[in-house]
PDB file of N, CA and C in Angstrom:
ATOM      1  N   UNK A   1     255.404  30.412  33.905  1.00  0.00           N
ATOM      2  CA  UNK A   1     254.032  30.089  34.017  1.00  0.00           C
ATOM      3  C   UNK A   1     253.692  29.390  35.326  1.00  0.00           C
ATOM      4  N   UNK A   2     254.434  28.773  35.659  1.00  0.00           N
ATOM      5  CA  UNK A   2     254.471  28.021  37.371  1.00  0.00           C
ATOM      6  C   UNK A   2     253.946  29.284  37.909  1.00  0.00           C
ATOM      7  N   UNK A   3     254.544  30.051  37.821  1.00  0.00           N
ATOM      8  CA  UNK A   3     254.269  31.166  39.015  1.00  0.00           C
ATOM      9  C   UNK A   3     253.237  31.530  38.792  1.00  0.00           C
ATOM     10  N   UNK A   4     252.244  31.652  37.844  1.00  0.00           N
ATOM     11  CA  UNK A   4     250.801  31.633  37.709  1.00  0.00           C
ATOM     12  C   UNK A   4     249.908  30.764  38.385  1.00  0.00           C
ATOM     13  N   UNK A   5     250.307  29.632  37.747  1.00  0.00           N
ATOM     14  CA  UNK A   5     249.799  28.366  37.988  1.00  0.00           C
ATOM     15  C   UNK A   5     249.573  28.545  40.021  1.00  0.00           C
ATOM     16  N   UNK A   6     250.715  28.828  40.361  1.00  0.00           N
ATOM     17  CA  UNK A   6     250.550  28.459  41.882  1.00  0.00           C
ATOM     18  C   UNK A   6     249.563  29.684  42.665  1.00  0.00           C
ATOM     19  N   UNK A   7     249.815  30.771  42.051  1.00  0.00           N
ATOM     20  CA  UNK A   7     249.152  31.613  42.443  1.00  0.00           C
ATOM     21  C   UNK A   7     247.900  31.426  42.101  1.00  0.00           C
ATOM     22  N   UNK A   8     247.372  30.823  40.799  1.00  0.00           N
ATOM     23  CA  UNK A   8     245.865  30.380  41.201  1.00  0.00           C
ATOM     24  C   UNK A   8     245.845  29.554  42.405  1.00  0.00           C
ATOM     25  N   UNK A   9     246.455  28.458  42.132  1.00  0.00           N
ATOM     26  CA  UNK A   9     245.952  27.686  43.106  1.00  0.00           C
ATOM     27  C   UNK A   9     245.627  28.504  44.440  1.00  0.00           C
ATOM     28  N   UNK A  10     246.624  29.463  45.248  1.00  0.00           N
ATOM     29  CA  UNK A  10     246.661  30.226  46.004  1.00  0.00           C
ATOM     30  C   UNK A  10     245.342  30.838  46.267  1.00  0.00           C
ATOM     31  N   UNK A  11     245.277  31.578  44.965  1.00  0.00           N
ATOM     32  CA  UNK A  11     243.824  32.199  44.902  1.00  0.00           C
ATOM     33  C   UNK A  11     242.029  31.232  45.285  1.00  0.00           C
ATOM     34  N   UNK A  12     242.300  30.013  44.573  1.00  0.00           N
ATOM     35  CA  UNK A  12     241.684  29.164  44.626  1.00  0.00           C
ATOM     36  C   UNK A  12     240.978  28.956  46.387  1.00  0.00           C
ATOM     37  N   UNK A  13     242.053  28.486  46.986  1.00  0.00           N
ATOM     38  CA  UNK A  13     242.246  28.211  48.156  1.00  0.00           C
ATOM     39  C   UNK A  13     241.668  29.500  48.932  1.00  0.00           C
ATOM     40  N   UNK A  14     242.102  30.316  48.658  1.00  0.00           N
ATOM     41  CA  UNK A  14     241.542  32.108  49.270  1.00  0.00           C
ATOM     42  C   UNK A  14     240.352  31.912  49.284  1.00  0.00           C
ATOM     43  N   UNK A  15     239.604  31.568  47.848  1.00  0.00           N
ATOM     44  CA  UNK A  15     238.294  31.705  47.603  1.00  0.00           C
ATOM     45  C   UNK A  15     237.564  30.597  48.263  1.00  0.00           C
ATOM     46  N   UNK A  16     237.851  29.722  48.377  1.00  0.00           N
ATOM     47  CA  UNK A  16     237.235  28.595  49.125  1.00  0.00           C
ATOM     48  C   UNK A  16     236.931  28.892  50.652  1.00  0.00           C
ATOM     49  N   UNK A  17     238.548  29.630  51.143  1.00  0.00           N
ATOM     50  CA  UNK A  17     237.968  29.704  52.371  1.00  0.00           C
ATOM     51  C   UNK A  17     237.268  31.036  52.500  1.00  0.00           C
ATOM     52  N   UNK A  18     237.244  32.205  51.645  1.00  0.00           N
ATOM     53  CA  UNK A  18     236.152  32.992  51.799  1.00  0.00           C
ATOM     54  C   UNK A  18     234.688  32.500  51.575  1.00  0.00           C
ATOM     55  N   UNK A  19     234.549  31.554  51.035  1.00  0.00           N
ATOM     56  CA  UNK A  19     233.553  30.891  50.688  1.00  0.00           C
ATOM     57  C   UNK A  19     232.824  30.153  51.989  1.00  0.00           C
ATOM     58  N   UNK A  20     233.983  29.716  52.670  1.00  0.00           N
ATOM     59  CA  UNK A  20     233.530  28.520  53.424  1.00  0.00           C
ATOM     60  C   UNK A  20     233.212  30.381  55.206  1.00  0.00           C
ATOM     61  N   UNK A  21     234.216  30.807  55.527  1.00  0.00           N
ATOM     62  CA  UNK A  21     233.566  31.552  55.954  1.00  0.00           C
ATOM     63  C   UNK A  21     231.935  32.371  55.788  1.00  0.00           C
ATOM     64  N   UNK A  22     232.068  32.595  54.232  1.00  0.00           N
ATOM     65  CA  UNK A  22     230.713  33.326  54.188  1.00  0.00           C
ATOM     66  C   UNK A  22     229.632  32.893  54.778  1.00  0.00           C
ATOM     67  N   UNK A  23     229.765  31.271  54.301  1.00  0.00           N
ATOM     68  CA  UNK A  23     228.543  30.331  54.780  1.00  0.00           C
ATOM     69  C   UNK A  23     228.296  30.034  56.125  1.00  0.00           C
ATOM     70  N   UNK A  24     229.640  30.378  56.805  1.00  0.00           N
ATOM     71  CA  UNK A  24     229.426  30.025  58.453  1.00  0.00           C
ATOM     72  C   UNK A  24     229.075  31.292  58.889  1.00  0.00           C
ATOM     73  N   UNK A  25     228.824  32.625  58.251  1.00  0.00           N
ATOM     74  CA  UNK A  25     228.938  33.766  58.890  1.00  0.00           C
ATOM     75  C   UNK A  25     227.416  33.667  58.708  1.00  0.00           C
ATOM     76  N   UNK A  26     226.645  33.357  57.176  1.00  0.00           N
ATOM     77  CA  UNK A  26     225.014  33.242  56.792  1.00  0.00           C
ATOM     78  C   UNK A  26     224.648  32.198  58.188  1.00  0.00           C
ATOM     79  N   UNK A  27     225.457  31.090  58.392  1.00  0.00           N
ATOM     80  CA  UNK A  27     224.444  30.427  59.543  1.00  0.00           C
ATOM     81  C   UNK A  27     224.411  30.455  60.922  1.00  0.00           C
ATOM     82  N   UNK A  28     225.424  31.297  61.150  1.00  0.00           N
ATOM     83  CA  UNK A  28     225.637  32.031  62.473  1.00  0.00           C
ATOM     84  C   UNK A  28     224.767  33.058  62.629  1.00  0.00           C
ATOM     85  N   UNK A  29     224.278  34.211  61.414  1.00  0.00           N
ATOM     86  CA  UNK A  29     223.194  34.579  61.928  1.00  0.00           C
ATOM     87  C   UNK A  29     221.851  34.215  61.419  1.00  0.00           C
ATOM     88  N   UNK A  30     221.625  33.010  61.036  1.00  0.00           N
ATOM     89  CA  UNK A  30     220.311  32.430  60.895  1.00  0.00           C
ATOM     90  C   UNK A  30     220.324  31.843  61.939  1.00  0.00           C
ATOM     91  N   UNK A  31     221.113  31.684  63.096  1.00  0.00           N
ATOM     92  CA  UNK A  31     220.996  31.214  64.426  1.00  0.00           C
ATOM     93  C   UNK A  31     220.534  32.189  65.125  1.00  0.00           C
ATOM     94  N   UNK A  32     221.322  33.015  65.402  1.00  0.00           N
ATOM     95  CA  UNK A  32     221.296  34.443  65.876  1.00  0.00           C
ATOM     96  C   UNK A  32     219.672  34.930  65.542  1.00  0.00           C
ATOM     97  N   UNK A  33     219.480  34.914  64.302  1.00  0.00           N
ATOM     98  CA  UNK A  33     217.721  35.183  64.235  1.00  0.00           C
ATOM     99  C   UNK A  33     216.936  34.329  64.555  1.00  0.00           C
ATOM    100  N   UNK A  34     216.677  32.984  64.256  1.00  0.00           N
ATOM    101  CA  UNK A  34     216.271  31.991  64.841  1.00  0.00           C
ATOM    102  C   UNK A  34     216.128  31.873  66.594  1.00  0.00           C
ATOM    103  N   UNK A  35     217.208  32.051  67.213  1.00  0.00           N
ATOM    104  CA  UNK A  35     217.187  32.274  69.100  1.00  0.00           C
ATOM    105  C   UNK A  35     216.101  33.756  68.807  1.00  0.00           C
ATOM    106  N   UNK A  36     216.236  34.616  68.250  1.00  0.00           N
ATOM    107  CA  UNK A  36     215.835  35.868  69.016  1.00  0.00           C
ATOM    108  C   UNK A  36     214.292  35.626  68.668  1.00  0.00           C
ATOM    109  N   UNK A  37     214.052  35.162  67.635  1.00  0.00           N
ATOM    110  CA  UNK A  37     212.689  34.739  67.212  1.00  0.00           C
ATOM    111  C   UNK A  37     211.975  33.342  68.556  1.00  0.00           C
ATOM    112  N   UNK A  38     212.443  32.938  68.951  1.00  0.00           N
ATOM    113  CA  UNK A  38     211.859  31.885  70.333  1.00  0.00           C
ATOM    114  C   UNK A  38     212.236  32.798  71.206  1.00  0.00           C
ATOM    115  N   UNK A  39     212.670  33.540  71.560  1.00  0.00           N
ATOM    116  CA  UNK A  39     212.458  34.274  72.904  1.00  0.00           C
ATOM    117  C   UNK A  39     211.976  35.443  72.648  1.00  0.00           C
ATOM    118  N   UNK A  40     211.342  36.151  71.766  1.00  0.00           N
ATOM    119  CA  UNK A  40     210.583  36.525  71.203  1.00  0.00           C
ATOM    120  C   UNK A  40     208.993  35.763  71.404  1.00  0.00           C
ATOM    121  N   UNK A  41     209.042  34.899  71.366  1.00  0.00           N
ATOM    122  CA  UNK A  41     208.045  33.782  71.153  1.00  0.00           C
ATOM    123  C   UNK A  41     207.597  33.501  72.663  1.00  0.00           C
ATOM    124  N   UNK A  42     208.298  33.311  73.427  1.00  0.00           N
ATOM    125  CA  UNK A  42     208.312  32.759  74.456  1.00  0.00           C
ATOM    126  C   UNK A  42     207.807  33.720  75.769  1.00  0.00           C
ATOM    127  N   UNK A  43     208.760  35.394  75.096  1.00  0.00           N
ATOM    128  CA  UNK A  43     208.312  36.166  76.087  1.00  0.00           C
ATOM    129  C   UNK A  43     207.196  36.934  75.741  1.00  0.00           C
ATOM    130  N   UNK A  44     206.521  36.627  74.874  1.00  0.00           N
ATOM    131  CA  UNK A  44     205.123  36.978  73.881  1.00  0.00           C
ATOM    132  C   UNK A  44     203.807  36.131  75.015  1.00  0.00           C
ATOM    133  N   UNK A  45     204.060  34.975  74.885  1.00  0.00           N
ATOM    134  CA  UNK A  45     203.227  33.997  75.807  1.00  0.00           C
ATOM    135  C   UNK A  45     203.460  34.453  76.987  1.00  0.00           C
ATOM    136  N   UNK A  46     204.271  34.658  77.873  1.00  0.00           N
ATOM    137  CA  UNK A  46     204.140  34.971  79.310  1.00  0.00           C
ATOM    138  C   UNK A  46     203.513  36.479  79.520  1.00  0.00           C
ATOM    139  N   UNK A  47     203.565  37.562  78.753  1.00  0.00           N
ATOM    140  CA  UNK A  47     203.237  38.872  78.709  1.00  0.00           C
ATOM    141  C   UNK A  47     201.550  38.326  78.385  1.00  0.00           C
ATOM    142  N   UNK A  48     200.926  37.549  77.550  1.00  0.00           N
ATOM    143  CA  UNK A  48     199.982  37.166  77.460  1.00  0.00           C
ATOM    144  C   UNK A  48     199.040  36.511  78.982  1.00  0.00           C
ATOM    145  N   UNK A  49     199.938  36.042  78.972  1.00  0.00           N
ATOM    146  CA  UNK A  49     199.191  34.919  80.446  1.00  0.00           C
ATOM    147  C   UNK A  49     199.511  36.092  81.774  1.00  0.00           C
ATOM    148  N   UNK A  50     200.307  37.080  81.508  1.00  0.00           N
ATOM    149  CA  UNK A  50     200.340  37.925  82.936  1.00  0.00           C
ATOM    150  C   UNK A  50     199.180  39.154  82.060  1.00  0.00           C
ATOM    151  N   UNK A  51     198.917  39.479  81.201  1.00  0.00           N
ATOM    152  CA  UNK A  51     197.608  40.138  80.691  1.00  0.00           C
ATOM    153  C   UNK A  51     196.636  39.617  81.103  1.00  0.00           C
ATOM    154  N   UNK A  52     196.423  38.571  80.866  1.00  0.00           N
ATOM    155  CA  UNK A  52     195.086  37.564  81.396  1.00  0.00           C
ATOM    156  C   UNK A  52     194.924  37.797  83.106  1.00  0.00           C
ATOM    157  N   UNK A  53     195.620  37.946  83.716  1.00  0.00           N
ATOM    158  CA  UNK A  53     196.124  37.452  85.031  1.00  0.00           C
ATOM    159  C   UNK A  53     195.464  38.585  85.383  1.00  0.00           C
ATOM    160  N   UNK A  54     196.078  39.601  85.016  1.00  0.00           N
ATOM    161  CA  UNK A  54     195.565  41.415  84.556  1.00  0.00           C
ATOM    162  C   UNK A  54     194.210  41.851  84.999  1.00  0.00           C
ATOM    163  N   UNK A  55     193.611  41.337  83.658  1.00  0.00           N
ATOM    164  CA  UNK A  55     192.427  41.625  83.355  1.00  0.00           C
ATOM    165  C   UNK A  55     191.139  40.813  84.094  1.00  0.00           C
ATOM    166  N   UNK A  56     191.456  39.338  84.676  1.00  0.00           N
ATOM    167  CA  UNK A  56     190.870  38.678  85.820  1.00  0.00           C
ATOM    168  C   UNK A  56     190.818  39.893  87.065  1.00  0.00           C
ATOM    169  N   UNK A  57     191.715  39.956  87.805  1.00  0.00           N
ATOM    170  CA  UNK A  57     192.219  41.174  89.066  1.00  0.00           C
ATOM    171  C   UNK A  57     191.363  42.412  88.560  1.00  0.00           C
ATOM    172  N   UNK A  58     191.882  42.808  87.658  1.00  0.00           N
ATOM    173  CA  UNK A  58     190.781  44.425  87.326  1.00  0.00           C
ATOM    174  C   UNK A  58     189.220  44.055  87.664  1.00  0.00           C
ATOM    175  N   UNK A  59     188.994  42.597  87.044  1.00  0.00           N
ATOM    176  CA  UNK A  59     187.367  42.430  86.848  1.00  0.00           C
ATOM    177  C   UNK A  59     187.059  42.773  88.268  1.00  0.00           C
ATOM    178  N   UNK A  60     187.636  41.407  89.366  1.00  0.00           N
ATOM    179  CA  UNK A  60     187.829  41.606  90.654  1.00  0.00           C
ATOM    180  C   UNK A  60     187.500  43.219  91.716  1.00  0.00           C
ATOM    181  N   UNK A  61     188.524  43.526  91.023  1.00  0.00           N
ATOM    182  CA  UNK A  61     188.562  44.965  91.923  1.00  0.00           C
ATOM    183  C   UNK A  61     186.970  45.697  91.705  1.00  0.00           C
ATOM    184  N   UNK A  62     186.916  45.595  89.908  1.00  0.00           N
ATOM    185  CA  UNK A  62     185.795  46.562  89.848  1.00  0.00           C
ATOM    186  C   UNK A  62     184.637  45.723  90.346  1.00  0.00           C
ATOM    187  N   UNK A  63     184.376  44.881  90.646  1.00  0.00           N
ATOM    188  CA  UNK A  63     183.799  44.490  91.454  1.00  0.00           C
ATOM    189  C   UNK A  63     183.179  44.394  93.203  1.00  0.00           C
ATOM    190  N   UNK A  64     184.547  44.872  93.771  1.00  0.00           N
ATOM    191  CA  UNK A  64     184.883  45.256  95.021  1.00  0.00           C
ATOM    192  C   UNK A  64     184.388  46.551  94.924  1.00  0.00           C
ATOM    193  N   UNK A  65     184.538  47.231  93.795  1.00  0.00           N
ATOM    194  CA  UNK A  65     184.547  48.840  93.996  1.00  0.00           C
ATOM    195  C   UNK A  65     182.966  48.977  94.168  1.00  0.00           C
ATOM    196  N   UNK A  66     181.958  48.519  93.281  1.00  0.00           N
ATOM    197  CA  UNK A  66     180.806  48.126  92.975  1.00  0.00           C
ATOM    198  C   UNK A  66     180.284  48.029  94.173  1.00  0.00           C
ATOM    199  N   UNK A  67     180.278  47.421  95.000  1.00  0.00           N
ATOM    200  CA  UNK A  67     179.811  46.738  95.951  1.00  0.00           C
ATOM    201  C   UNK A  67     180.199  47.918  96.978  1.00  0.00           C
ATOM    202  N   UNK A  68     181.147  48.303  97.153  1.00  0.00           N
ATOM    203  CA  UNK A  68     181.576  49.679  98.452  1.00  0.00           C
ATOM    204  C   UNK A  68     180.769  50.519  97.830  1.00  0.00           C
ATOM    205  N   UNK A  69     180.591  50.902  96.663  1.00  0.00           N
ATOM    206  CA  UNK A  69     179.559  52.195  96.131  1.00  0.00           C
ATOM    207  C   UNK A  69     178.451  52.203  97.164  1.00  0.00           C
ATOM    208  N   UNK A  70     177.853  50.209  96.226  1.00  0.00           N
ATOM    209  CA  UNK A  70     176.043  50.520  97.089  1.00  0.00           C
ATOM    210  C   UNK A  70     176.470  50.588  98.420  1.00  0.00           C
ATOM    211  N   UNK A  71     177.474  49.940  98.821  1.00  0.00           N
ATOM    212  CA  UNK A  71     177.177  49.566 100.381  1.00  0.00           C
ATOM    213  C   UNK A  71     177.633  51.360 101.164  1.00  0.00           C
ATOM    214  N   UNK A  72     178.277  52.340 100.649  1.00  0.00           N
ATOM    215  CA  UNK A  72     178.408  54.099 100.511  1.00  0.00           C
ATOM    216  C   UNK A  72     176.770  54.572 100.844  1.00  0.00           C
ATOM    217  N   UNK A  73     176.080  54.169  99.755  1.00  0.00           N
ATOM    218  CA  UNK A  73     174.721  54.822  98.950  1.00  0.00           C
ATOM    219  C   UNK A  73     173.722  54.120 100.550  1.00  0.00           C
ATOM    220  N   UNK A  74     173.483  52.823 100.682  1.00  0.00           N
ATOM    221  CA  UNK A  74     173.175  52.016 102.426  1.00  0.00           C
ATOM    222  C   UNK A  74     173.814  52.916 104.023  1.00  0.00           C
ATOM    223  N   UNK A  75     174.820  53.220 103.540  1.00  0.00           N
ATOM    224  CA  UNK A  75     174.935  53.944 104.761  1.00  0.00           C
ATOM    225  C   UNK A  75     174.772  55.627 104.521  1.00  0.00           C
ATOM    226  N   UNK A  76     174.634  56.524 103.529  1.00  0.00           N
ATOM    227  CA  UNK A  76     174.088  57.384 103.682  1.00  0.00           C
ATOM    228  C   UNK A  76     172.599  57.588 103.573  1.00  0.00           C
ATOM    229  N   UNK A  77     171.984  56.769 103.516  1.00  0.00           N
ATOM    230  CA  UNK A  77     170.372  56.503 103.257  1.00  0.00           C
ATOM    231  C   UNK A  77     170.208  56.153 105.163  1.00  0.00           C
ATOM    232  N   UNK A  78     170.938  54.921 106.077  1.00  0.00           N
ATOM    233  CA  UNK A  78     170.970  54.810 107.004  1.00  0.00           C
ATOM    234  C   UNK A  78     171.382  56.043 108.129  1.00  0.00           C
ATOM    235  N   UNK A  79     172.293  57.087 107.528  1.00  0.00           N
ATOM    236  CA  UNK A  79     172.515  58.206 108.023  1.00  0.00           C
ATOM    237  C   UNK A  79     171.641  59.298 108.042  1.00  0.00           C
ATOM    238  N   UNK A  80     170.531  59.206 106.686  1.00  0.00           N
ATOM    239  CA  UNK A  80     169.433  60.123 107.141  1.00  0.00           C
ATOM    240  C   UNK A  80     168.544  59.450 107.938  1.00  0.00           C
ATOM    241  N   UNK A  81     168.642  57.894 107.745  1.00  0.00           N
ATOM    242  CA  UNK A  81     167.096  57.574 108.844  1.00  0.00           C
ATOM    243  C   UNK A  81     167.778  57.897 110.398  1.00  0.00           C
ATOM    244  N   UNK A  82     168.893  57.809 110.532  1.00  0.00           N
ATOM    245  CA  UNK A  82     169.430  57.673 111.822  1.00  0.00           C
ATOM    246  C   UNK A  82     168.848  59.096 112.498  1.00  0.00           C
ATOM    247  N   UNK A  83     168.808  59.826 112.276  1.00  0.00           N
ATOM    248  CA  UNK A  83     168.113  61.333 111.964  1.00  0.00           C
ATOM    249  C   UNK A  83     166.904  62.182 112.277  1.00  0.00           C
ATOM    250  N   UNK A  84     166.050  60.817 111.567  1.00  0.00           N
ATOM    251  CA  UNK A  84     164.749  61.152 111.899  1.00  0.00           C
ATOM    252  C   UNK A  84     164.286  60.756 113.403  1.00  0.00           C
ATOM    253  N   UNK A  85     162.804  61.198 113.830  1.00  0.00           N
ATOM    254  CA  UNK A  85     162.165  61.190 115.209  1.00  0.00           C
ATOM    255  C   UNK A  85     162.282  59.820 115.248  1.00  0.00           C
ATOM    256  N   UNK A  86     161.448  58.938 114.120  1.00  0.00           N
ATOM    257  CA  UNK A  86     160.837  57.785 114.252  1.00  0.00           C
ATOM    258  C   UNK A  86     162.371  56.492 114.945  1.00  0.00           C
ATOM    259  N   UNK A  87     163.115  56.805 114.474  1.00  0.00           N
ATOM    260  CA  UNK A  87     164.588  55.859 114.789  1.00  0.00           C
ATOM    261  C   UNK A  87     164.762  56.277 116.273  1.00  0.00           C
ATOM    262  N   UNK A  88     164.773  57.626 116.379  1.00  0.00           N
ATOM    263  CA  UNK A  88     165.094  58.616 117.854  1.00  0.00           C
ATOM    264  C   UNK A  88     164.107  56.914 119.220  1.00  0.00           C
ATOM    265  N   UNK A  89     162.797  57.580 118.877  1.00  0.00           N
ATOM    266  CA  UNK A  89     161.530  56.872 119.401  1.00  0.00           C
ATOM    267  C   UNK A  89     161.935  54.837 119.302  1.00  0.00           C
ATOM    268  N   UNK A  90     161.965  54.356 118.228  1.00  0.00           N
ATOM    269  CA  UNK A  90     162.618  53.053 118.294  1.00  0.00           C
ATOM    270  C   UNK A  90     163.475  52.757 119.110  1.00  0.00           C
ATOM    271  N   UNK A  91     164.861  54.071 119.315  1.00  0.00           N
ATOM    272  CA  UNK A  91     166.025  53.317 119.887  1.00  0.00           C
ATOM    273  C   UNK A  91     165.318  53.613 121.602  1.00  0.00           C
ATOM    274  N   UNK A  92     164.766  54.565 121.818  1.00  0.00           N
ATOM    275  CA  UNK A  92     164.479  54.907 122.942  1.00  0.00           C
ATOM    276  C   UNK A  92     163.477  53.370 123.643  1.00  0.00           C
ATOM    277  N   UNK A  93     162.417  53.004 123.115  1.00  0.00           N
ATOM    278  CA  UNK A  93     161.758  51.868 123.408  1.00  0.00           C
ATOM    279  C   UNK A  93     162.399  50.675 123.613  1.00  0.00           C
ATOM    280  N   UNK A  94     163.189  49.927 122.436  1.00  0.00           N
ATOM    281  CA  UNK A  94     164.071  49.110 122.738  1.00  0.00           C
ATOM    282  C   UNK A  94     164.874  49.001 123.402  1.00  0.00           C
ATOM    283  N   UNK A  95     165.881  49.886 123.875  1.00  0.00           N
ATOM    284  CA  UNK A  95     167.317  50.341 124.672  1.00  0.00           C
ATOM    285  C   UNK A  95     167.026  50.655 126.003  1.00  0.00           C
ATOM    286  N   UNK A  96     166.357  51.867 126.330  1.00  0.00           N
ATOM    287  CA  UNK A  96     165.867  52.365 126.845  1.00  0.00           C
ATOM    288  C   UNK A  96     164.612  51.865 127.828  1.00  0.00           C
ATOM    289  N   UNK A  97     163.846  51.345 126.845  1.00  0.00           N
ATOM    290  CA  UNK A  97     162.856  50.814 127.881  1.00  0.00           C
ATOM    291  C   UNK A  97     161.478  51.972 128.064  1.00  0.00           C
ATOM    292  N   UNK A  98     161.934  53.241 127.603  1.00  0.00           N
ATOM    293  CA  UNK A  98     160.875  54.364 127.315  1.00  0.00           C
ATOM    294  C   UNK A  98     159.555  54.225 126.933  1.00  0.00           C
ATOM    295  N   UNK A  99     158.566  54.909 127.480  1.00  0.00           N
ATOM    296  CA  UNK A  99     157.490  55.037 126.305  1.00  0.00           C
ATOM    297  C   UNK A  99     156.846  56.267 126.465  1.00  0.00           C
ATOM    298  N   UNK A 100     156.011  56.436 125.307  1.00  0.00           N
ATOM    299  CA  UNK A 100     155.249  58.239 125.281  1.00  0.00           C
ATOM    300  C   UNK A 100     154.396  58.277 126.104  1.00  0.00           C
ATOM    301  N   UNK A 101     153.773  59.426 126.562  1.00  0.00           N
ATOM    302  CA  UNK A 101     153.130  59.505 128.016  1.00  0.00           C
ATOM    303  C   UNK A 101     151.718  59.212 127.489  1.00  0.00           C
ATOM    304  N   UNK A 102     151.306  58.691 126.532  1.00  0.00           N
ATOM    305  CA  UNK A 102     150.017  58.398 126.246  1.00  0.00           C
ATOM    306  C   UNK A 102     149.767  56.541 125.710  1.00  0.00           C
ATOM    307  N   UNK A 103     150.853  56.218 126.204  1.00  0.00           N
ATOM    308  CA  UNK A 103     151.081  54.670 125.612  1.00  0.00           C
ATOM    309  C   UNK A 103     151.042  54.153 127.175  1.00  0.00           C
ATOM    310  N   UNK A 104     150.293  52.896 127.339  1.00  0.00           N
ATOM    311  CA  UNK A 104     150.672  52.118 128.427  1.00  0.00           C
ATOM    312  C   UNK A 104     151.194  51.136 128.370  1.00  0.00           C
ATOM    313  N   UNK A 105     151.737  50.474 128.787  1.00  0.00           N
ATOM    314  CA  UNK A 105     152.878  49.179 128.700  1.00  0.00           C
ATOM    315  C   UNK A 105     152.588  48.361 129.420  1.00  0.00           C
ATOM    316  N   UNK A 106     152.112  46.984 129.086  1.00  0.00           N
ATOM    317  CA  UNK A 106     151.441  45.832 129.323  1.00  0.00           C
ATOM    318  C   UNK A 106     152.449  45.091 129.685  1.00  0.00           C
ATOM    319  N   UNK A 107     152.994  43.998 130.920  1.00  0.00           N
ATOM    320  CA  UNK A 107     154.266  43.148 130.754  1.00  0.00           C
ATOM    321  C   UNK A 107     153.122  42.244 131.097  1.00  0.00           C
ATOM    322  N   UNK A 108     153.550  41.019 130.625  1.00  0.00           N
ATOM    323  CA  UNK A 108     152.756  39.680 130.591  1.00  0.00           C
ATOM    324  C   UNK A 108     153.202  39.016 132.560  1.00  0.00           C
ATOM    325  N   UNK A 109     152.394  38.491 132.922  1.00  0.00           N
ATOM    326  CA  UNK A 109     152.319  38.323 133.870  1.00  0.00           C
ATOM    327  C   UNK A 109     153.613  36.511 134.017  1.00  0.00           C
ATOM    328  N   UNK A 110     154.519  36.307 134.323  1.00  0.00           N
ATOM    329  CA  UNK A 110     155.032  35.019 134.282  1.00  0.00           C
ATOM    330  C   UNK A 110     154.564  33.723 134.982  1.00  0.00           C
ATOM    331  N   UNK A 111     154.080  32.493 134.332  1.00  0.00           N
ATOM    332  CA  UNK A 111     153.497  31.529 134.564  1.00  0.00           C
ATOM    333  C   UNK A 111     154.510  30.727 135.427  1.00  0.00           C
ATOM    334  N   UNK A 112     153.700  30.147 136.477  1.00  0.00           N
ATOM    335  CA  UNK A 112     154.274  29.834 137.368  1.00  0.00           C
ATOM    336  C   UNK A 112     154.114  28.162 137.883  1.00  0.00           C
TER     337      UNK A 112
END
């Protein structure tokens, strides 16, 4: 009967330390899930704040874009006046110094 006896005990001892493993193996990966869950966490918030970062810059741009449209729509409106007689006649007077052969040109006399 000894030889029973010891072999429980044997067994005993087996079971304990399967026991005592199991429990270190359950909290090794409640660690293991626990880490992946904060960096999880962590790289959740930075993907957030570089979204934000994102969506500021887009506003930006479409904004820029906005603004080159009208300022597109200003210079082809300036490209047809450039065009007409009446601009022709302006640049000629100003620049030029020109006038139409039915206009006389008055210069003020300088006070002396």
């Amino acid at each position: 009967m000894r030889i029973y006896g010891s072999a429980r005990g044997g067994m005993k001892k087996r079971k304990n330390k399967d026991r005592w493993g199991n429990r270190m193996a359950i909290v090794g990966i409640t660690l293991v899930v626990f880490s992946l869950g904060i960096v999880v966490n962590v790289k959740s918030a930075s993907m957030k704040k570089r979204d934000q970062e994102y969506q500021e810059r887009e506003m930006l741009l479409q904004r820029l874009y906005d603004q080159e449209v009208s300022r597109a729509e200003e210079l082809k409106e300036y490209e047809v006046y450039v065009q007409t007689k009446q601009y022709i006649e302006e640049v000629a007077k100003q620049k030029l110094g020109l006038v139409k052969p039915d206009e006389i040109l008055l210069k003020p006399v300088p006070k002396n």
